[in-house]
Protein backbone atom coordinates (compact mmCIF):
# COMPACT_ATOMS: atom_id res chain seq x y z
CA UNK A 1 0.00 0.00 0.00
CA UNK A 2 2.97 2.40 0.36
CA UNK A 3 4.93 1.68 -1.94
CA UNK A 4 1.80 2.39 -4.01
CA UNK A 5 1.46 5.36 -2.43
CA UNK A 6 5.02 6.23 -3.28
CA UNK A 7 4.51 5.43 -6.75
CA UNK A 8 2.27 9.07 -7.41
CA UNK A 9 3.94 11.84 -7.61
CA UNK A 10 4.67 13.96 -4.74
CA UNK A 11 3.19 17.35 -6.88
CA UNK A 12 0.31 15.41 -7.26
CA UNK A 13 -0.08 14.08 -3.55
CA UNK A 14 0.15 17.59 -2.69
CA UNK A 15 -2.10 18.94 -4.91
CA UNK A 16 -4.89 16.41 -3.61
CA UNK A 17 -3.69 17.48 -0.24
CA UNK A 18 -4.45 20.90 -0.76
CA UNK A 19 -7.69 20.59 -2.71
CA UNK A 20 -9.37 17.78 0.03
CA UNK A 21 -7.80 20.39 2.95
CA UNK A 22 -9.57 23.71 1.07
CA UNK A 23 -12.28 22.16 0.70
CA UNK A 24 -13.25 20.60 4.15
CA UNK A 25 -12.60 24.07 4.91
CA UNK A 26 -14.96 24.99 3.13
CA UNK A 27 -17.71 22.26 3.71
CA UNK A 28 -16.95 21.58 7.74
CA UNK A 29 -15.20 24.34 9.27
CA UNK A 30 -15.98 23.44 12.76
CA UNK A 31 -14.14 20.00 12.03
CA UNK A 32 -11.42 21.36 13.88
CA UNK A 33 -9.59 17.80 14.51
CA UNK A 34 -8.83 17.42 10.91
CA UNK A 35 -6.23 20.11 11.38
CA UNK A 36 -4.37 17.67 13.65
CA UNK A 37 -2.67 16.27 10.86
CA UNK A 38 -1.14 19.85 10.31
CA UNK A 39 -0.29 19.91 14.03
CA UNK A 40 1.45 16.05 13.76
CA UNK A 41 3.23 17.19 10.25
CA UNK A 42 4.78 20.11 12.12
CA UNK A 43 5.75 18.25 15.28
CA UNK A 44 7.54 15.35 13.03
CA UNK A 45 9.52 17.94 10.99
CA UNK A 46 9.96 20.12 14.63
CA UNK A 47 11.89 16.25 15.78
CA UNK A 48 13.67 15.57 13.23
CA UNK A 49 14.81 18.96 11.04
CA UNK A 50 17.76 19.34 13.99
CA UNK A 51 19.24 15.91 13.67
CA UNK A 52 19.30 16.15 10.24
CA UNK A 53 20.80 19.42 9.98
CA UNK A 54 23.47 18.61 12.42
CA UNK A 55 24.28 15.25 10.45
CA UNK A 56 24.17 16.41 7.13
CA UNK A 57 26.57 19.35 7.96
CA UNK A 58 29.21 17.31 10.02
CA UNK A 59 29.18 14.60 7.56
CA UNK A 60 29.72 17.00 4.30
CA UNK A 61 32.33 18.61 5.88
CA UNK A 62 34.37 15.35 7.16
CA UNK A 63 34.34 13.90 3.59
CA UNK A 64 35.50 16.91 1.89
CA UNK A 65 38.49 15.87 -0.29
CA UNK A 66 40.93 18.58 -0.98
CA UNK A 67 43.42 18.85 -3.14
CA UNK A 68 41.66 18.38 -6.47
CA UNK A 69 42.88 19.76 -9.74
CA UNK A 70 41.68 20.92 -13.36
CA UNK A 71 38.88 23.38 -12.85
CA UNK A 72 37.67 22.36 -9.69
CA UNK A 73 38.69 25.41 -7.89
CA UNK A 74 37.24 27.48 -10.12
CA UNK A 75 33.46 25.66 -10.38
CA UNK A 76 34.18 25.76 -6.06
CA UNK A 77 33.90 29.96 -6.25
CA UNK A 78 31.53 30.17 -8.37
CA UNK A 79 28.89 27.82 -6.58
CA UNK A 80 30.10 29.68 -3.50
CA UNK A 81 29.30 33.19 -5.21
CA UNK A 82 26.80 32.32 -6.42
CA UNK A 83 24.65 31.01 -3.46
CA UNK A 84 25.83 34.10 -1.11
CA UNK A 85 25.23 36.84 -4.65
CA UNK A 86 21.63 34.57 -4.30
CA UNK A 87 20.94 35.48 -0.78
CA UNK A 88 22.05 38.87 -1.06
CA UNK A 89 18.97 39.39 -3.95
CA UNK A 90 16.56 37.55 -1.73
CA UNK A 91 16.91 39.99 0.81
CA UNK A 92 17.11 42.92 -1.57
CA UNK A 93 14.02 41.75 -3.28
CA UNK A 94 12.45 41.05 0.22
CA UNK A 95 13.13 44.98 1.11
CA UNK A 96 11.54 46.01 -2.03
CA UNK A 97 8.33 43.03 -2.01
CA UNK A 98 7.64 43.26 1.59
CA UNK A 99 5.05 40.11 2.05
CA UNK A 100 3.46 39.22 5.08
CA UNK A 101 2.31 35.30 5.95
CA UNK A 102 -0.43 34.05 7.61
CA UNK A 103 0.69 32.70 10.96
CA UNK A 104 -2.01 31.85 13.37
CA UNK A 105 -0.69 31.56 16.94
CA UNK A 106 2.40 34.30 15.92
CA UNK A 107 1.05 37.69 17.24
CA UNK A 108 1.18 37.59 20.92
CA UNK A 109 4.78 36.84 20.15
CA UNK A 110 6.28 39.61 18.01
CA UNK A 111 6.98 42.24 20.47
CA UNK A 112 9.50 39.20 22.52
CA UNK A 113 10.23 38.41 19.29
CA UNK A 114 12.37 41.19 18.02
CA UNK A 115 15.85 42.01 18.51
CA UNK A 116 16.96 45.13 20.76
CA UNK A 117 19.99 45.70 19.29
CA UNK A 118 22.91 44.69 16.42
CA UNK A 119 25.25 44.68 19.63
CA UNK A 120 22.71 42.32 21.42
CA UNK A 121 22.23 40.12 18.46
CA UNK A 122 25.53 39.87 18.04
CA UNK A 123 26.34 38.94 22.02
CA UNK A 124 23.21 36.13 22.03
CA UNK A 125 24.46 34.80 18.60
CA UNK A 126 28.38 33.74 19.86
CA UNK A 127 26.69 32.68 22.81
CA UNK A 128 24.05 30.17 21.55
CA UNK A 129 26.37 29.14 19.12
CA UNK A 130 28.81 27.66 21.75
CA UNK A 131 26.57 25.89 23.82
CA UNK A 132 26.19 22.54 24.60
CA UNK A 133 25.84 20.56 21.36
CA UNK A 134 23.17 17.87 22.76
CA UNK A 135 20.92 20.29 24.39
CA UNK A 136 21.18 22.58 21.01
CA UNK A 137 19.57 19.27 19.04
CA UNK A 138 17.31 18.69 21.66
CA UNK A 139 16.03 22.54 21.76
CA UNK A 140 16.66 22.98 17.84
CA UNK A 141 19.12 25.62 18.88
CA UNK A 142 20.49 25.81 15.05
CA UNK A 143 22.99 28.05 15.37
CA UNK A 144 24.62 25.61 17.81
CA UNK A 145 24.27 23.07 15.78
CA UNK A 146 25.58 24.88 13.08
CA UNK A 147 29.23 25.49 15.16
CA UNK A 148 29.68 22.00 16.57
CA UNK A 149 28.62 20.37 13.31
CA UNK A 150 31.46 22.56 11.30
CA UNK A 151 33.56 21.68 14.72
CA UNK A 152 33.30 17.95 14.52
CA UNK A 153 33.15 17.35 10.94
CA UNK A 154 36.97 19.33 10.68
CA UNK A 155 38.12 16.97 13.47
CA UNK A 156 36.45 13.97 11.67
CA UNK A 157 38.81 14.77 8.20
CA UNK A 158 41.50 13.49 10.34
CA UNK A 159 39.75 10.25 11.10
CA UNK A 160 40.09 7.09 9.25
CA UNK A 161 37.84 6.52 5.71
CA UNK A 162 35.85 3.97 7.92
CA UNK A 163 34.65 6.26 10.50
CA UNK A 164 34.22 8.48 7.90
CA UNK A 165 31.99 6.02 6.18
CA UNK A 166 29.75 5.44 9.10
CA UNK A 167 29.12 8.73 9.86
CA UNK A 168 28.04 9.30 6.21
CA UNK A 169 25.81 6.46 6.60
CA UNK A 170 24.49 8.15 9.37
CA UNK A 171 23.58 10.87 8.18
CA UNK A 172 22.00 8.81 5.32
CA UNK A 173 19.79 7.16 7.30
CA UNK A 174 18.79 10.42 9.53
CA UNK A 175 18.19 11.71 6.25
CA UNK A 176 16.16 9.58 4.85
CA UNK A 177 13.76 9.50 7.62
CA UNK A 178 13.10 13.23 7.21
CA UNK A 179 12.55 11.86 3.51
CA UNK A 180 9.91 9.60 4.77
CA UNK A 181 7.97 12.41 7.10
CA UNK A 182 8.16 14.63 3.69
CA UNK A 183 6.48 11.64 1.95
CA UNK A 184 3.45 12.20 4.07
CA UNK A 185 3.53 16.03 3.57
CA UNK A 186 -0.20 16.03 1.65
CA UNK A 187 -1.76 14.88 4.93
CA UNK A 188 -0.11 17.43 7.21
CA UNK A 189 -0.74 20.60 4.23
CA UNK A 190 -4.20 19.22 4.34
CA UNK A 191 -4.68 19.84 7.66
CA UNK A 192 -2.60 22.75 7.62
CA UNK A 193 -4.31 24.49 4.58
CA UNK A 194 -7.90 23.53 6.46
CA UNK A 195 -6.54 25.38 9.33
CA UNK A 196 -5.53 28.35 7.41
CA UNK A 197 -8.87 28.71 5.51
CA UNK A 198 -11.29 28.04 8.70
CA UNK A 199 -9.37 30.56 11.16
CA UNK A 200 -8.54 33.31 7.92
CA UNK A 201 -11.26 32.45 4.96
CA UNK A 202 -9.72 31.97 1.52
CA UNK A 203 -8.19 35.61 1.97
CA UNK A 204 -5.45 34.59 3.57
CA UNK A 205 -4.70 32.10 1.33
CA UNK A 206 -4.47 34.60 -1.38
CA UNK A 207 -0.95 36.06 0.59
CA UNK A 208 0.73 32.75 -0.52
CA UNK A 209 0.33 34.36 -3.86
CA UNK A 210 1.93 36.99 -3.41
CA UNK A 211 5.17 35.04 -1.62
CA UNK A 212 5.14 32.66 -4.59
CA UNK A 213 5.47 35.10 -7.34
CA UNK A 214 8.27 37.09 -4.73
CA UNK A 215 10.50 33.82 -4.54
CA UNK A 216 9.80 33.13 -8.43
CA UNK A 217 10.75 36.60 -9.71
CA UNK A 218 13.87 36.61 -7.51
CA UNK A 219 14.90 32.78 -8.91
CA UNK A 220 14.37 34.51 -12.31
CA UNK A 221 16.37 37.57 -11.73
CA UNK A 222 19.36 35.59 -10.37
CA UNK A 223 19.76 33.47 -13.09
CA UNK A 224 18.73 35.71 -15.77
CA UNK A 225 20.25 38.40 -14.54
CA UNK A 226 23.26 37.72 -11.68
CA UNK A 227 24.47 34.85 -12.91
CA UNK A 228 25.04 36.16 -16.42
CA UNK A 229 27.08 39.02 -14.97
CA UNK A 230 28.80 36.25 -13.40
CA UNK A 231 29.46 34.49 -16.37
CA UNK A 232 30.62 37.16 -18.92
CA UNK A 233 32.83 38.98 -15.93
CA UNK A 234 35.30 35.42 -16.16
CA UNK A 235 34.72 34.86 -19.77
CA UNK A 236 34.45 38.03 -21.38
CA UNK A 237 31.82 36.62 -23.82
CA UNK A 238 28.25 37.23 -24.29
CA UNK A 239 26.63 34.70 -21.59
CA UNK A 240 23.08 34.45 -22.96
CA UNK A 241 23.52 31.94 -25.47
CA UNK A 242 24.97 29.36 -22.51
CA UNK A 243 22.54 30.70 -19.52
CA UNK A 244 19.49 29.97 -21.95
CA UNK A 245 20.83 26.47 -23.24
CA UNK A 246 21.89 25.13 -19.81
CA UNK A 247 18.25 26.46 -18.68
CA UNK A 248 16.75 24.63 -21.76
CA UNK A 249 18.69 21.40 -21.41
CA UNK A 250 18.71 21.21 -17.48
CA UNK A 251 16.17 23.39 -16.19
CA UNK A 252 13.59 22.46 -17.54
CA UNK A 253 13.90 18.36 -16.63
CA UNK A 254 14.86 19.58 -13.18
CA UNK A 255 11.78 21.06 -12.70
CA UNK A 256 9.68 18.41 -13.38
CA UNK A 257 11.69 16.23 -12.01
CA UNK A 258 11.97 18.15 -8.68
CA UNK A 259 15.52 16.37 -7.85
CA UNK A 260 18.84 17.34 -8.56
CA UNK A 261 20.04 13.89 -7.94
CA UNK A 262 18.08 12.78 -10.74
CA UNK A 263 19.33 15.47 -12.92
CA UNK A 264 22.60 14.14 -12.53
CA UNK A 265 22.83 11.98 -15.74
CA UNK A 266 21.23 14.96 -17.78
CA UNK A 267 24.27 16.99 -16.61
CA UNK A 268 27.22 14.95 -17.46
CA UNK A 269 25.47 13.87 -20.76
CA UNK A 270 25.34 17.89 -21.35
CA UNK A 271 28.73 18.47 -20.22
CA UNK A 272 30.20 15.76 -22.71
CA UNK A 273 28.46 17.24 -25.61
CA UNK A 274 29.93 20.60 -24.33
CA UNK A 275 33.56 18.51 -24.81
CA UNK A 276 34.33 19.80 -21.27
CA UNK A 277 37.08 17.82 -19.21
CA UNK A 278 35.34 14.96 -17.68
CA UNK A 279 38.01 14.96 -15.03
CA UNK A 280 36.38 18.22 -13.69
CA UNK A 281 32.97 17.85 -14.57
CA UNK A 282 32.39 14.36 -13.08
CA UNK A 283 33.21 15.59 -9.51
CA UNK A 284 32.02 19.54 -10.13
CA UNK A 285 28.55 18.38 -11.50
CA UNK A 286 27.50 15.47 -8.41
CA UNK A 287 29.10 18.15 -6.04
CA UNK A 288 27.04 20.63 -7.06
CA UNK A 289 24.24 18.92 -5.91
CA UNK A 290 24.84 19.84 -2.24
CA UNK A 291 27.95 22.81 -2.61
CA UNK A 292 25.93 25.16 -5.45
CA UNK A 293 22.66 26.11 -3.41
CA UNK A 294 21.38 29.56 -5.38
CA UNK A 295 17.26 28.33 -4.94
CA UNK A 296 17.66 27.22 -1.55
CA UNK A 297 19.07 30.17 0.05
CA UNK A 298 16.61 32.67 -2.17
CA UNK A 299 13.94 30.47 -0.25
CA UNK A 300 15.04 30.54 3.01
CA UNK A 301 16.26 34.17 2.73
CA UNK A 302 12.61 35.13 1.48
CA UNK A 303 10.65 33.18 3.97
CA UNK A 304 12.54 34.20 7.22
CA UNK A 305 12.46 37.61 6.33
CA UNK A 306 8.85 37.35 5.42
CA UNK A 307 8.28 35.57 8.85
CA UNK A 308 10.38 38.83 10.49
CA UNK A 309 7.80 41.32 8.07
CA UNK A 310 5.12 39.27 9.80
CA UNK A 311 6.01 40.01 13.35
CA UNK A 312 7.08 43.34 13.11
CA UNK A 313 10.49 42.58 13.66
CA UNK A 314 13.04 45.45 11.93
CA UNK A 315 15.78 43.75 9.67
CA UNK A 316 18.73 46.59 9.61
CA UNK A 317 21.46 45.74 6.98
CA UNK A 318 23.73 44.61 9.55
CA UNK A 319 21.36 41.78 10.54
CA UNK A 320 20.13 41.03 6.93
CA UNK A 321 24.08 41.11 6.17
CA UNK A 322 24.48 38.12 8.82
CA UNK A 323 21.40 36.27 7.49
CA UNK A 324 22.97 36.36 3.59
CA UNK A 325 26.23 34.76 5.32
CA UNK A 326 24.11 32.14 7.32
CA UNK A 327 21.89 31.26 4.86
CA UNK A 328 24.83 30.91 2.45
CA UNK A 329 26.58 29.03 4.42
CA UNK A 330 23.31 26.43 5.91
CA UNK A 331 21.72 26.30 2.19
CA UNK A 332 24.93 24.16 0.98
CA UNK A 333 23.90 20.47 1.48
CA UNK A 334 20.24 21.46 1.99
CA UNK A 335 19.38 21.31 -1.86
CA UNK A 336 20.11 17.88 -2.15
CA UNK A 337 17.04 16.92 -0.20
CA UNK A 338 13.45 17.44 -1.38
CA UNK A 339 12.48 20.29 0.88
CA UNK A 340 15.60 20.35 2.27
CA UNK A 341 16.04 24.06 2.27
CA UNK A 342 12.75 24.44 4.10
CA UNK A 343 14.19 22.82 6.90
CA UNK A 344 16.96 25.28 7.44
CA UNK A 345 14.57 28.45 7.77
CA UNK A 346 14.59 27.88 11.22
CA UNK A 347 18.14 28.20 12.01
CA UNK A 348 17.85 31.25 9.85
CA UNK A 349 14.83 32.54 11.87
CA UNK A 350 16.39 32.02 15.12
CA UNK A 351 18.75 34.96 14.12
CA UNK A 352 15.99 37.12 14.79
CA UNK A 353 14.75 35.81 17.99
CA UNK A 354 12.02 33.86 16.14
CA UNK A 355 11.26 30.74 18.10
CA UNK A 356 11.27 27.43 16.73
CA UNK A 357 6.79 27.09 17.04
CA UNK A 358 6.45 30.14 14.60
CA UNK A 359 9.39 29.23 12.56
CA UNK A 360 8.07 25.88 11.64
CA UNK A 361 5.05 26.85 10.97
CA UNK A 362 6.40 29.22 8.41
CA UNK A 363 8.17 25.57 6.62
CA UNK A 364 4.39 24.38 6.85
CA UNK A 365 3.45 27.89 4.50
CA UNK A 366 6.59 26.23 2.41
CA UNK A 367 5.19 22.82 2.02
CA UNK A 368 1.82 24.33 0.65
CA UNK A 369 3.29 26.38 -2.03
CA UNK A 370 6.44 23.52 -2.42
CA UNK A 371 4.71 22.69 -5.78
CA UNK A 372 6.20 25.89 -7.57
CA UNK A 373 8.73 26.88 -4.91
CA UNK A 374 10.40 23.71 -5.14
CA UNK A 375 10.58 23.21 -8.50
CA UNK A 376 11.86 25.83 -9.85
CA UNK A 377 14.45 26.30 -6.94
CA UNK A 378 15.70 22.41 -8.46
CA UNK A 379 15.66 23.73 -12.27
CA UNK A 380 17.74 26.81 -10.61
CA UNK A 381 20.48 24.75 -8.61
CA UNK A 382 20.16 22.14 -11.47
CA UNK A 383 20.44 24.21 -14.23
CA UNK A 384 23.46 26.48 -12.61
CA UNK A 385 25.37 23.57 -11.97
CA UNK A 386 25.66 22.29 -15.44
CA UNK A 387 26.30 26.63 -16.06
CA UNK A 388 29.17 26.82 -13.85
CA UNK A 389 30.92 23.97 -14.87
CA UNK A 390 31.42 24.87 -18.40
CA UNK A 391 31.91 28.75 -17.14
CA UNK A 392 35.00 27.86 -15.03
CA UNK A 393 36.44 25.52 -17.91
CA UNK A 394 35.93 28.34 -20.47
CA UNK A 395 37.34 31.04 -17.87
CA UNK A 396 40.68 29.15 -17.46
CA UNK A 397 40.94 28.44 -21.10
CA UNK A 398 40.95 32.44 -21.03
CA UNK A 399 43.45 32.64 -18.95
CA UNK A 400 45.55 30.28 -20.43
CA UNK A 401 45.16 31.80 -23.76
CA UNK A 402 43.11 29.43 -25.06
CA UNK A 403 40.05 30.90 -25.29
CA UNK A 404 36.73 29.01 -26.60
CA UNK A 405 33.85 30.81 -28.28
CA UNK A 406 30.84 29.69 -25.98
CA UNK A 407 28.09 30.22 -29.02
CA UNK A 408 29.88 27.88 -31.04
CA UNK A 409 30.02 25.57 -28.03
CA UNK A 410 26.46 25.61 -27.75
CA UNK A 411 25.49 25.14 -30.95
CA UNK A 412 27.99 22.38 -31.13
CA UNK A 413 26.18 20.95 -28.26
CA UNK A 414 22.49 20.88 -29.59
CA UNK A 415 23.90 19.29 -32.55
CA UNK A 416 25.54 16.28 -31.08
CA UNK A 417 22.82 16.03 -28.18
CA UNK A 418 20.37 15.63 -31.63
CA UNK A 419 22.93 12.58 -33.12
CA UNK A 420 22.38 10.85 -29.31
CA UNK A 421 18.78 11.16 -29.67
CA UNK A 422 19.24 9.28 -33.31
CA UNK A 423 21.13 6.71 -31.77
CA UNK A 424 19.01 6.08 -28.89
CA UNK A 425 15.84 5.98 -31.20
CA UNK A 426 17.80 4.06 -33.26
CA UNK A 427 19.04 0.76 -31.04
CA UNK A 428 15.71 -1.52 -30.66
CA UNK A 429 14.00 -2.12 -27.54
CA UNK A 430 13.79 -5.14 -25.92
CA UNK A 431 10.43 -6.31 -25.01
């Protein structure tokens, strides 16, 4: 029965979810128990986000391999730029689009809620962050869990490959349990959307709206826009024709697909018909999976400050400076996990005083509007991936004096991704 269950798509799971929620809303709204299933949803991500985060952290940073040549250090600064240039237009984009969330429960905390001073922030921030690392999972104190989990995963690198090994099977595991509490996400944004609409009316359901179209516009500008600058200020070269073909031939799968894991294939078939050095891409593309998060810190950047817009909490630059670093920093590994970078918003949110009830309730508002957010923050990360590789090979060619015309590239590209087509139509099927 699960595995059947499993077998529909998660979009569509969540659409059903949202439609059956609306409209017991709508039919029965003094059915108040059905928004239980919102309460349990919460409570299971509320157990095991902190785990998770402090695993999947510790574990990417103990199996880091240094060292590496080719382009590797290259493809490494631009999917760092590019996720901190990423949070830095979320933010911008959240000054300029304020948007405020519906968050039942959330107003007798605001005033508590925000900060007295940069000074004070700053005092309460080294001090959480050194606390003790067992009670910071047990509380969800993220920004502890943040430190030790950078902490222990350095002294791990110095450990042997087994250790290693287990502790990336660890994380594994933790991880895939969140996987499984995500698999039941339609029931929980059934009872969450019911919630919404028998406390607010269909009103406030119209705000998601606006945050959708706020994190889709930003995803657009940042690849349209920032990482073309990106692009043409290391190549010198017109970046449109590659940002549009790396959209066309990555993107788009990516976004139905909804997993950059899945993507994978897609990439390295794309990067051999770019003729790039499969030395570089076959560890740049996988690694960007988890090290090139652009989407996921535009979404938690968005949503946290939308939760602060909510509260009434003032966001100085200082502060919103801090949260681009943080976010930057927490969003790599989190894209590698469907709604993955949902579960970070609340180690962003505790920046802000935001406690860890009101921040997850904010992932809940993510989980609703998941079936755009999410895709198109894969077909972002996705498609940049497969955009960065090539960008760092063609930037060192530069500098080597080698330079490659990238339009020529391209075209070359479509042309020999059209012969593997032929070929694969081509070899019979067996029955």
């Amino acid at each position: 029965m699960y595995a059947k269950y499993k077998s529909v798509s998660l979009i569509i799971r969540i659409i059903i979810g949202l439609a059956v929620g609306s409209l017991l809303a709508w039919l029965v709204p003094s059915w108040t128990a059905i928004g239980i299933l919102g309460q349990l949803f919460v409570g299971a991500l509320k157990g095991i986000a902190p785990v998770m985060v402090f695993f999947l952290i510790m574990s990417a940073v103990s199996g880091y391999k240094s060292g590496s040549t080719n382009h590797f250090g290259t493809v490494i600064v631009l999917y760092l730029s590019a996720t901190l240039l990423s949070a830095f237009a979320a933010v911008g984009a959240s000054y300029l689009f304020p948007v405020h969330l519906v968050l039942p429960k959330a107003a007798h905390v605001a005033a508590a809620a925000a900060p007295k001073s940069l000074g004070k922030v700053l005092s309460d921030l080294l001090t959480n962050a050194v606390g003790n690392p067992l009670a910071a999972i047990v509380n969800a104190n993220y920004l502890s869990i943040l430190f030790w989990a950078l902490m222990i995963g350095f002294a791990l690198r110095l450990t042997s490959k087994q250790t290693q090994t287990v502790i990336r099977e660890i994380s594994g595991a933790i991880t895939g349990v969140a996987q499984t509490v995500i698999q039941f996400a339609p029931f929980g944004i059934a009872g969450l959307i019911y919630t919404t609409i028998s406390e607010t009316g269909f009103a406030g359901v119209a705000r998601y709206g606006q945050l959708v179209l706020l994190l889709v516009g930003t995803m657009a500008f940042v690849y349209l826009v920032v990482y073309p600058l990106m692009v043409f200020g290391l190549t010198h070269q017109n970046p449109y024709p590659l940002t549009l073909w790396t959209l066309k031939r990555s993107g788009i799968p990516a976004f139905f697909t909804r997993s950059s894991a899945v993507n994978i294939p897609i990439n390295l078939q794309a990067c051999e018909d770019l003729g790039l050095n499969k030395a570089s891409y076959s560890v740049s593309i996988p690694l960007g999976g988890s090290a090139n998060s652009g989407g996921a810190a535009i979404t938690v950047s968005v949503m946290t400050l939308a939760a602060c817009t909510t509260l009434g909490i003032h966001v100085s630059f200082p502060l919103a400076f801090l949260l681009c670093l943080l976010t930057a920093l927490a969003a790599t590994g989190a894209s590698g996990i469907a709604g993955g970078s949902l579960l970070i918003i609340p180690m962003a949110a505790s920046l802000f005083g935001i406690n860890n009830d009101i921040a997850m309730q904010v992932v809940g508002i993510g989980f609703i509007i998941g079936v755009i957010q999410d895709s198109v923050e894969t077909a972002v990360n996705s498609a940049s991936d497969l955009l960065f590789t090539a960008t760092a090979e063609y930037a060192d060619a530069r500098k080597s004096g080698h330079p490659v015309d990238m339009k020529a590239a391209v075209h070359a590209a479509d042309r020999q991704g059209d012969e593997d087509e032929e070929v694969t139509d081509a070899v019979p099927q067996e029955n």
